[in-house]
C-alpha atoms as a PDB file:
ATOM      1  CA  UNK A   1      93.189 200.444  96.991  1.00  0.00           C
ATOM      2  CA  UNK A   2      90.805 198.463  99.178  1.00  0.00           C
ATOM      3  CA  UNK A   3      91.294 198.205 102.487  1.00  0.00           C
ATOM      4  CA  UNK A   4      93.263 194.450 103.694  1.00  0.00           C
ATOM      5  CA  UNK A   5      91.113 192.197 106.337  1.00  0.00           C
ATOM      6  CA  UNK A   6      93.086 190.931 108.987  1.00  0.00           C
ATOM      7  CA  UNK A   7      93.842 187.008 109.614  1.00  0.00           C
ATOM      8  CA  UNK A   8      95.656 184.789 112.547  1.00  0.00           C
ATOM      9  CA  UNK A   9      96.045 180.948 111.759  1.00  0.00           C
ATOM     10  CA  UNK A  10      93.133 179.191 113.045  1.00  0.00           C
ATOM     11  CA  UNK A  11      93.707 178.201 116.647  1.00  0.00           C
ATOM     12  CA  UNK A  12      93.623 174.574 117.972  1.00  0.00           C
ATOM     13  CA  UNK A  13      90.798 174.716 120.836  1.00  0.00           C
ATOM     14  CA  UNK A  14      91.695 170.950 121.938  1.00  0.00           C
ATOM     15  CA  UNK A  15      92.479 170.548 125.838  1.00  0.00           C
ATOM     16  CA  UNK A  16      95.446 168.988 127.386  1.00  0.00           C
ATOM     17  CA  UNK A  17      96.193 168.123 131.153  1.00  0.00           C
ATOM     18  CA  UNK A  18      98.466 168.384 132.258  1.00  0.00           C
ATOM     19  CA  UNK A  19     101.031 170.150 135.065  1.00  0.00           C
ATOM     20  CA  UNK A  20     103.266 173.211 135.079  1.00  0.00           C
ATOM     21  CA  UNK A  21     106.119 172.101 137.109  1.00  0.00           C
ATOM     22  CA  UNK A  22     106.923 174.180 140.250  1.00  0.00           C
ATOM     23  CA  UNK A  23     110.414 173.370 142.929  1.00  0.00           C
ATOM     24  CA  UNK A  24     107.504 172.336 145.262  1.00  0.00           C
ATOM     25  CA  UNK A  25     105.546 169.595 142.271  1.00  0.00           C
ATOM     26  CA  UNK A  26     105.934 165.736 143.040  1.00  0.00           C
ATOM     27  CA  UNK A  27     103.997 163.147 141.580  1.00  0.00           C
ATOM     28  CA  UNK A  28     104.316 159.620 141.020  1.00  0.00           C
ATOM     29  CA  UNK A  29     102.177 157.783 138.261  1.00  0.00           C
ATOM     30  CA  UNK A  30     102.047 154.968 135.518  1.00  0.00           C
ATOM     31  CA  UNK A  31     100.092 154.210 132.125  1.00  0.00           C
ATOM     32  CA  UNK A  32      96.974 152.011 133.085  1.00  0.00           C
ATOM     33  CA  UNK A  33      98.642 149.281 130.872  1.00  0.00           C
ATOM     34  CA  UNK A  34     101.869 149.791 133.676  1.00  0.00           C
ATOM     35  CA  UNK A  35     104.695 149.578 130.698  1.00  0.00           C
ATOM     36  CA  UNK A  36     105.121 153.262 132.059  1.00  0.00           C
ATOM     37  CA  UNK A  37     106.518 154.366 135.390  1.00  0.00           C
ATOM     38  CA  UNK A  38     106.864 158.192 136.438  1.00  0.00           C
ATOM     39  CA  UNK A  39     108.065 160.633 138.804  1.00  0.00           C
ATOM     40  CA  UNK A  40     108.684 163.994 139.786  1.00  0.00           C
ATOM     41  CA  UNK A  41     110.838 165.371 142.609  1.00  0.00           C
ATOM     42  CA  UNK A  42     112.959 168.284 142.704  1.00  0.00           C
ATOM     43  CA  UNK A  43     112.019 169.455 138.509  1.00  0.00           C
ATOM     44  CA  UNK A  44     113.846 165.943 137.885  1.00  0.00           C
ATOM     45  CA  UNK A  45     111.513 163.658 136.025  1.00  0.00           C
ATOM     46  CA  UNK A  46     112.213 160.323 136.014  1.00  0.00           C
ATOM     47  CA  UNK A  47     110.789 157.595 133.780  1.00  0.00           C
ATOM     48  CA  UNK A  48     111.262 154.378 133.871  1.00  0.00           C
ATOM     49  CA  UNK A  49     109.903 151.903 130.912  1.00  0.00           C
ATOM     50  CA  UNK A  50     109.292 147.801 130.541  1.00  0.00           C
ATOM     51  CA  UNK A  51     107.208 146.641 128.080  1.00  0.00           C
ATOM     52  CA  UNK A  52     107.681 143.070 125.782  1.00  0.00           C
ATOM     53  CA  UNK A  53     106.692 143.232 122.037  1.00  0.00           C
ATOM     54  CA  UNK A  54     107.637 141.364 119.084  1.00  0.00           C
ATOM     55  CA  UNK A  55     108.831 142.651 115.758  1.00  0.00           C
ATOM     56  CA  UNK A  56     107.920 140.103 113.006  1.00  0.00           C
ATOM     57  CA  UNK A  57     109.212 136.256 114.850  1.00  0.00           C
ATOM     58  CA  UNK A  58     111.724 138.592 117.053  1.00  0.00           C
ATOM     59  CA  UNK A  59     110.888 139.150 120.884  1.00  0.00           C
ATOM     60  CA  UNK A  60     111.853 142.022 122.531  1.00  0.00           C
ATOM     61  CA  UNK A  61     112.208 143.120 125.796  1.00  0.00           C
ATOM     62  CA  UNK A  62     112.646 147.359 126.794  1.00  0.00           C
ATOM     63  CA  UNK A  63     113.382 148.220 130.261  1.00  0.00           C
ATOM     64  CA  UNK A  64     114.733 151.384 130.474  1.00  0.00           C
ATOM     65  CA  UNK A  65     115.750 154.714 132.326  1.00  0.00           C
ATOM     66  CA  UNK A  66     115.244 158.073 131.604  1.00  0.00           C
ATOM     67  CA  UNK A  67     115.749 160.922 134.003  1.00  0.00           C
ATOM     68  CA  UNK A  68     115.368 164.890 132.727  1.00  0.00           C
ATOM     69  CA  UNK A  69     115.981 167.910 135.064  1.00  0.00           C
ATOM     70  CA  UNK A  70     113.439 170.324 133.660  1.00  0.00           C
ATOM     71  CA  UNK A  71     113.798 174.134 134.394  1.00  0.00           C
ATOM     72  CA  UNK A  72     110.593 175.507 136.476  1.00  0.00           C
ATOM     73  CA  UNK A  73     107.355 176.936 134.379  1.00  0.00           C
ATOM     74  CA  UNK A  74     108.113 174.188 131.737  1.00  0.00           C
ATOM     75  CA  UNK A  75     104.264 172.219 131.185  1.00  0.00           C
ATOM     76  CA  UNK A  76     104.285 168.696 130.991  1.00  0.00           C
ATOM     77  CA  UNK A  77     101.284 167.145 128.716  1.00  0.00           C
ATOM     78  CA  UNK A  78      99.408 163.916 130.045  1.00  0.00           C
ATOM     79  CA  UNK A  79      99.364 160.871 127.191  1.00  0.00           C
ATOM     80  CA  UNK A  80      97.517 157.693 128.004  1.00  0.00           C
ATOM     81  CA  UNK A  81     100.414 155.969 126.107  1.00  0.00           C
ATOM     82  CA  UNK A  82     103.322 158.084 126.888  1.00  0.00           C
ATOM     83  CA  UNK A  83     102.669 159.185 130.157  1.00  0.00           C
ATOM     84  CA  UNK A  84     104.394 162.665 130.853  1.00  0.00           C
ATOM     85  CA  UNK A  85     106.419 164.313 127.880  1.00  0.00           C
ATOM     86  CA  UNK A  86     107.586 167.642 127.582  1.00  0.00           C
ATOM     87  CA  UNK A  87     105.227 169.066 124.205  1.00  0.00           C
ATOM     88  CA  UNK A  88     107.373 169.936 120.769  1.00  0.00           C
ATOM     89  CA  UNK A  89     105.560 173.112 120.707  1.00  0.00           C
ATOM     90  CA  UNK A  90     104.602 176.284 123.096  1.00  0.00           C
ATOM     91  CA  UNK A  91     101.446 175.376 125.470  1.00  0.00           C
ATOM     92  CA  UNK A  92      99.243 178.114 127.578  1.00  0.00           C
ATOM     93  CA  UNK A  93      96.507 177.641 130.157  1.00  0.00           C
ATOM     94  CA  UNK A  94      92.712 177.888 129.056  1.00  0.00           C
ATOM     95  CA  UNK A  95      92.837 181.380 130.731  1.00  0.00           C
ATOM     96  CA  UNK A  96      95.803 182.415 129.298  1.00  0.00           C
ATOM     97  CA  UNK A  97      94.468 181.733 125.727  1.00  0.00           C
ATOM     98  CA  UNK A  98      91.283 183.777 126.027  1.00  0.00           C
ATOM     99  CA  UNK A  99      93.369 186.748 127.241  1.00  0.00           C
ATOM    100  CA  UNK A 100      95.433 186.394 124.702  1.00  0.00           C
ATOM    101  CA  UNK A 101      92.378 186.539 122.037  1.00  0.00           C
ATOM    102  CA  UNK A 102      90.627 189.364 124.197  1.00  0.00           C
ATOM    103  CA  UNK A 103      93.774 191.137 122.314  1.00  0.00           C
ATOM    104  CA  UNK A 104      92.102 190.606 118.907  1.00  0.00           C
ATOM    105  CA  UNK A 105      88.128 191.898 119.221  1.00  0.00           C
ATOM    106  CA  UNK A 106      88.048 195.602 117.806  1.00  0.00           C
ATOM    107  CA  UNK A 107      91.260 194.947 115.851  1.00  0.00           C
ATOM    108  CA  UNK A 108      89.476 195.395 112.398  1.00  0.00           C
ATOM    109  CA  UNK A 109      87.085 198.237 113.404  1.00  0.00           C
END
């Protein structure tokens, strides 16, 4: 029997910012088109939105409030268009990544 060769799923390598939130984090930010107001005090993140748009000959108007208390550690990812959102999927640090693939060299010695 020959011997197997060892594979991992190809790592993304793309960068986020963004912040891991802390007791002590505060910030208060919008979207450079302003349709997106945030901030962050006491792991509650607050979001506020008002934007106009127009679906077919129908014009709307959005203003609305969203606040989320978020547990601390949890890493919020910076979008130009969504401002802060809490990612659908695990993130690490930079640093945290290469340890993680320090792991792998020698494993198929």
């Amino acid at each position: 029997m020959e011997q197997l060769e060892r594979f991992v799923i190809q790592p993304s390598i793309k960068l986020f910012g963004g912040v891991k939130v802390t007791k002590d984090t505060e910030f208060e930010t919008h979207t450079d088109n302003n349709e997106i107001h945030q901030s962050l005090k006491n792991c509650v993140l607050t979001t506020r939105l008002k934007r106009k748009f127009k679906v077919g000959n129908i014009e709307c108007n959005e203003n609305s409030k969203l606040e989320q208390k978020l547990p601390e550690g949890i890493i919020l990812i910076w979008g130009e268009d969504t401002g802060y959102i809490v990612p659908n999927y695990k993130m690490i640090s930079a640093q945290e990544a290469e340890e993680t693939f320090k792991v792998l060299k020698g494993v198929d010695k």
